[in-house]
Protein backbone atom coordinates (compact mmCIF):
# COMPACT_ATOMS: atom_id res chain seq x y z
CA UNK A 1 92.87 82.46 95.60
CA UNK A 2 91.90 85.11 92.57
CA UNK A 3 94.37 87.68 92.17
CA UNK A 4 93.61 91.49 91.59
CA UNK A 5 94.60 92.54 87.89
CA UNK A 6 96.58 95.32 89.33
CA UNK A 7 97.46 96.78 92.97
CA UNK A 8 99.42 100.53 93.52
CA UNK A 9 100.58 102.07 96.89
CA UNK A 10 101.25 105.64 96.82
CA UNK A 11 103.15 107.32 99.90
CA UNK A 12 101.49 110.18 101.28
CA UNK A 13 102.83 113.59 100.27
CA UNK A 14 105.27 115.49 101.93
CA UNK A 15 104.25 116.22 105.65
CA UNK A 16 104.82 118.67 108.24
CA UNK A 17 106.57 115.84 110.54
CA UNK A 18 108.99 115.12 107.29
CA UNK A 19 110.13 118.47 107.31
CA UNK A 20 110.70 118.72 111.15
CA UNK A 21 112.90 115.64 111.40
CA UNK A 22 114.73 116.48 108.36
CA UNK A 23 116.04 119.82 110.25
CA UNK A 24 115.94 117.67 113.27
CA UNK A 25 118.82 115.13 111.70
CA UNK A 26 120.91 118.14 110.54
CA UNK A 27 121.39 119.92 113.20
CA UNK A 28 122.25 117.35 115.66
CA UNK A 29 118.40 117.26 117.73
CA UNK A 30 117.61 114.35 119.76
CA UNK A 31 113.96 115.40 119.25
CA UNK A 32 112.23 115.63 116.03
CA UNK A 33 109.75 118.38 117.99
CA UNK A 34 106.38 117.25 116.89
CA UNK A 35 103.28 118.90 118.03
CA UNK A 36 100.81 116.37 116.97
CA UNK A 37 100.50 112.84 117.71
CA UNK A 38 101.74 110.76 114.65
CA UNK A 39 97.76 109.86 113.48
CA UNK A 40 96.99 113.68 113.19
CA UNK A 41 100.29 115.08 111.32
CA UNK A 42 99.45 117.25 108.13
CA UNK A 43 101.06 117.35 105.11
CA UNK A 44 102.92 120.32 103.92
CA UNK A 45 101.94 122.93 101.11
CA UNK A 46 104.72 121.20 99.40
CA UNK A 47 102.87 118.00 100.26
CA UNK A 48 99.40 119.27 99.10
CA UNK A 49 100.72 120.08 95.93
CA UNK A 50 102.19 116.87 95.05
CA UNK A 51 98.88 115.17 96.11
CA UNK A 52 97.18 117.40 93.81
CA UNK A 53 99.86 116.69 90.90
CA UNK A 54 99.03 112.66 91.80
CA UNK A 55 95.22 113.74 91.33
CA UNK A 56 95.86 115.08 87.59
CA UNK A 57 98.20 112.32 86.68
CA UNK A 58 95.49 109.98 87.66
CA UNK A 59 92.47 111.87 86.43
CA UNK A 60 94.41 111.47 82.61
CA UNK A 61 94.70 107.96 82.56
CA UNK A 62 92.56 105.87 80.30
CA UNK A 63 89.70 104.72 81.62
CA UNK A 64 91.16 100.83 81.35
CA UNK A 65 94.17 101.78 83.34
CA UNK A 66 92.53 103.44 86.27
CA UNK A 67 91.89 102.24 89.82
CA UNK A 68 88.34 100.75 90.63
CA UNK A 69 88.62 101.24 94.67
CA UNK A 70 90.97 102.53 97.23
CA UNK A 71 92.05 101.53 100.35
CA UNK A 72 93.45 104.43 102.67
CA UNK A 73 95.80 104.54 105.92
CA UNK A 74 93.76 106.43 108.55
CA UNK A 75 96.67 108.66 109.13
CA UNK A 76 95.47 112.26 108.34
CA UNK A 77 98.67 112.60 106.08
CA UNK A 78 97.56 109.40 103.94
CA UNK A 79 93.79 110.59 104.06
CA UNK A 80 94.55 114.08 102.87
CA UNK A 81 96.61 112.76 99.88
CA UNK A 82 94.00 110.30 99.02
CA UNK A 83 91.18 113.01 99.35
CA UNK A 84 93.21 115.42 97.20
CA UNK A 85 94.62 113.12 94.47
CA UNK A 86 90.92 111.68 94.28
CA UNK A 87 89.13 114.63 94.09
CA UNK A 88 86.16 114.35 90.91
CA UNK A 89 87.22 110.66 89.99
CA UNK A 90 84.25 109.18 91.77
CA UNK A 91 87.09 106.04 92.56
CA UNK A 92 84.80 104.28 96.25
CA UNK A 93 87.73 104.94 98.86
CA UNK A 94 87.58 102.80 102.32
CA UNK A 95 90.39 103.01 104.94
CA UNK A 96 91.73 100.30 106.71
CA UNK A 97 93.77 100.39 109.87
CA UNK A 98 96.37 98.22 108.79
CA UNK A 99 97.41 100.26 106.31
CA UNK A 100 98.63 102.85 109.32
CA UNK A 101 102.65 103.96 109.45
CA UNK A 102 104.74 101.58 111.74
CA UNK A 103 104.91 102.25 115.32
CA UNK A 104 107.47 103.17 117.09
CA UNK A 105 106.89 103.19 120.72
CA UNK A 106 109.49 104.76 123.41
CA UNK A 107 111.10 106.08 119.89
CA UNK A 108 108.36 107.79 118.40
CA UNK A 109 109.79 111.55 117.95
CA UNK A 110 113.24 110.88 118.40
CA UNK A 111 116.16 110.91 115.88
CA UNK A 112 118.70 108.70 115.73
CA UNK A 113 121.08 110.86 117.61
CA UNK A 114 118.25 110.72 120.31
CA UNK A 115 118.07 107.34 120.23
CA UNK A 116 121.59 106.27 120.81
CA UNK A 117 121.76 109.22 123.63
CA UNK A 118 118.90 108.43 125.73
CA UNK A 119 118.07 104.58 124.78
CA UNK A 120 121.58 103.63 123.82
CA UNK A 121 120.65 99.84 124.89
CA UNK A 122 118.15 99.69 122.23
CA UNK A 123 120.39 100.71 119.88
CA UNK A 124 122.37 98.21 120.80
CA UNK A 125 119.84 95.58 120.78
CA UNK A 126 118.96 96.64 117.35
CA UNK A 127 122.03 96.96 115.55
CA UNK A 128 122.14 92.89 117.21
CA UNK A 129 118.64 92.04 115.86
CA UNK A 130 118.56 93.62 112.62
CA UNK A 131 116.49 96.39 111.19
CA UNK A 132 113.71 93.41 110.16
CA UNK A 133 113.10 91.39 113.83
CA UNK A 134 113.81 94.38 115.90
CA UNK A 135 110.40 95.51 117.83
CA UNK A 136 111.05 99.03 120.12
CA UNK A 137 109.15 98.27 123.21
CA UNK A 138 105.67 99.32 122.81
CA UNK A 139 105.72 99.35 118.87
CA UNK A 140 106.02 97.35 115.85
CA UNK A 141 108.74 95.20 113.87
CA UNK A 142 108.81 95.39 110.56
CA UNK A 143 107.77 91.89 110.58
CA UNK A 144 104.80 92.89 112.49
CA UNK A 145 103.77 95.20 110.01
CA UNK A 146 104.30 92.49 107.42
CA UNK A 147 101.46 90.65 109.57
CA UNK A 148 99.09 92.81 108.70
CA UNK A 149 99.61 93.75 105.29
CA UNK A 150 99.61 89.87 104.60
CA UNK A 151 96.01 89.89 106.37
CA UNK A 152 94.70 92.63 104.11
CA UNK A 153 95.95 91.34 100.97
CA UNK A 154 94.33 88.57 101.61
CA UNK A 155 91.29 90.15 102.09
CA UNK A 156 91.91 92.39 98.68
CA UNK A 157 92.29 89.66 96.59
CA UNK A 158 88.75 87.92 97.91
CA UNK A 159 87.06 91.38 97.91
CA UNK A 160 88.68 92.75 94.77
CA UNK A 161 89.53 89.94 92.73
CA UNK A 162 90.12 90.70 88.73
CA UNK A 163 89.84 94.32 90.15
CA UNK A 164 92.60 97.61 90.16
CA UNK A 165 93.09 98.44 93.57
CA UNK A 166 94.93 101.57 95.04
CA UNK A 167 96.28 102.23 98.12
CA UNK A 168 97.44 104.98 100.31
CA UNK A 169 100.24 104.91 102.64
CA UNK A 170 103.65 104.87 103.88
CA UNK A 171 107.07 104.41 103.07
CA UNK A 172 107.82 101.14 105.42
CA UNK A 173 104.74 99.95 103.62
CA UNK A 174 105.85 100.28 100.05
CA UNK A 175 109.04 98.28 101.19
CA UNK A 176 107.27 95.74 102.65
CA UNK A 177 104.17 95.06 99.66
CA UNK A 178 107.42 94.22 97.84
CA UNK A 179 108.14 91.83 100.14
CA UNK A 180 104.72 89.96 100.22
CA UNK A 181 103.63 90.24 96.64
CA UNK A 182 107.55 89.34 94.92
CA UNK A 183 108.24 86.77 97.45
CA UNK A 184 111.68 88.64 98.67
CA UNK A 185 114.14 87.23 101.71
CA UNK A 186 114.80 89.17 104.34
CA UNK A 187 118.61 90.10 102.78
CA UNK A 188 116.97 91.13 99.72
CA UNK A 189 114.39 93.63 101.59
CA UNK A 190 116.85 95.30 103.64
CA UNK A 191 119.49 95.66 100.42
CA UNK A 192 115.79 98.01 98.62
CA UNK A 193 115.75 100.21 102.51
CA UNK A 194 120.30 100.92 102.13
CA UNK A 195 119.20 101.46 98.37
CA UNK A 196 116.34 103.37 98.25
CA UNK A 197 114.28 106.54 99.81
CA UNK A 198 110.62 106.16 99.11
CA UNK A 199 109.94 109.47 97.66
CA UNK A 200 106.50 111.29 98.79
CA UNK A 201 103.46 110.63 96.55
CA UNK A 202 105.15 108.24 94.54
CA UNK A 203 103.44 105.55 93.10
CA UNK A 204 104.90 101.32 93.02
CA UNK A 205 102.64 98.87 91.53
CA UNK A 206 102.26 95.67 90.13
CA UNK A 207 99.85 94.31 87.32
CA UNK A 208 98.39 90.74 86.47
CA UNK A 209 100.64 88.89 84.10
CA UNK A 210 98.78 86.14 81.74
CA UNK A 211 99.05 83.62 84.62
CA UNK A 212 97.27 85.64 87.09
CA UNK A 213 100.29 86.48 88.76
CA UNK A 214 101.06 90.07 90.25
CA UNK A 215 104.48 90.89 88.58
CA UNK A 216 106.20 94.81 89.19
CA UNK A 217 105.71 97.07 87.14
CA UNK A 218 106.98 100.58 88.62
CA UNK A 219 108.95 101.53 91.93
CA UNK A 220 108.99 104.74 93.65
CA UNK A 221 108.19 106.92 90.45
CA UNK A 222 107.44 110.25 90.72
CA UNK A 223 107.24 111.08 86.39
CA UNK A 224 103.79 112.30 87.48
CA UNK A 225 104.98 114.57 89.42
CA UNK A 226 107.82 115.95 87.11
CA UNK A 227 104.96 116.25 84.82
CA UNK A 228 102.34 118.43 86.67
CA UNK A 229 104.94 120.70 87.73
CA UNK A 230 105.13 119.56 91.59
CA UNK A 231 108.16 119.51 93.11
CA UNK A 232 109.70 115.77 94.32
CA UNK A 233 110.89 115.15 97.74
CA UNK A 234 112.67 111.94 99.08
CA UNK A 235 112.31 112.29 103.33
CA UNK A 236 113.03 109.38 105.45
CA UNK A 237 109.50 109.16 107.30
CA UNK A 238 111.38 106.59 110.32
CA UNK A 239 114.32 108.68 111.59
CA UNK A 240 114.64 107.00 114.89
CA UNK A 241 116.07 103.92 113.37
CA UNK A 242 119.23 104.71 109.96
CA UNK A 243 119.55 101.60 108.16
């Protein structure tokens, strides 16, 4: 199959529901107190700016350098970051389902503290399984999620092929492109999640080496944002499950 000459992900910026389970985790909540259904949470003015910020950095890149379509989660966080960042670039933007945040069934709004009060079997179960093969009832593995981002690479590379290709999305996402396009093990994967926090609007990518063959390039870099003066922020977006 043809490759794409080069393929970014950048997580959405910082959102509302980022800065409601950080206070969540410190003070002890069992509930991260969200008033909108995961799909429909905002970003922050924090966030806004930082999608803006992405939207300069990208808007001053030479003309051979920059994206020629991108692919958008249909979460309104993801959306709003692509529509900002995008702004005047006249880049064709599609979204694509599978590029939605992992779900989290009978977990979804709790923190970890919740989770091990008021589902303490399936923290159990999951500390057994592993953060990888563990699947809350009603939502995803990560290895589900790997599914689909397998399917729409797939589809990328016939769509796009010899192509730059952006995407917008989410920090389980990020990890797990890694894990498709560099061929990673499980161990591997898991040692990037204890290692790393997938910073908000940050951008990982990978470019077309002479054999055709996606090699990385950058990880979770937010110079850009350093650059046009917006402020960085590293928020766990899954606080329901600590590595």
């Amino acid at each position: 199959m043809a490759e794409l000459a080069a393929l970014w992900i950048v997580r959405h910026g910082e959102s509302t529901a980022n800065v409601a389970a950080t206070e969540a985790e410190s003070a002890g909540a069992e509930l991260i107190g969200l008033t909108h259904r995961d799909a429909d949470v905002p970003l922050s003015p924090t966030g806004e700016q930082q999608a803006r910020a992405t939207g300069r950095w990208l808007a001053g890149l030479p003309q051979r350098r920059r994206p020629d379509v991108a692919v958008v989660s249909p979460y309104l966080r993801a959306v709003r970051t692509a529509e900002l960042a995008l702004d005047g670039t006249g880049i064709p933007v599609s979204r694509d389902e599978r590029l939605r945040d992992r779900e989290l069934g009978v977990l979804d709004g709790l923190t970890a503290h919740g989770v091990a009060r008021r589902f303490p079997d399936e923290a159990q179960r999951r500390a057994r399984l592993g953060k990888f093969y563990y699947r809350p009832p009603g939502g995803e593995s990560w290895t589900d999620v790997a599914l689909r981002l397998r399917g729409l690479l797939g589809d990328l590379r016939r769509d796009h092929a010899d192509r730059r290709v952006l995407l917008f999305g989410h920090d389980a996402l990020v990890f797990l492109l890694r894990y498709l396009v560099e061929g990673l093990t499980e161990p591997e994967l898991m040692t990037l999640t204890r290692r790393h926090v997938i910073a908000n609007c940050s951008v990982t990518g990978w470019t077309a080496d002479a054999d055709g063959r996606l090699v990385p390039d950058t990880f979770n870099d937010v110079t850009h944002l350093h650059e046009q003066g917006a402020r960085p922020t590293r928020e766990d977006e899954v606080h329901a499950e600590p590595v």
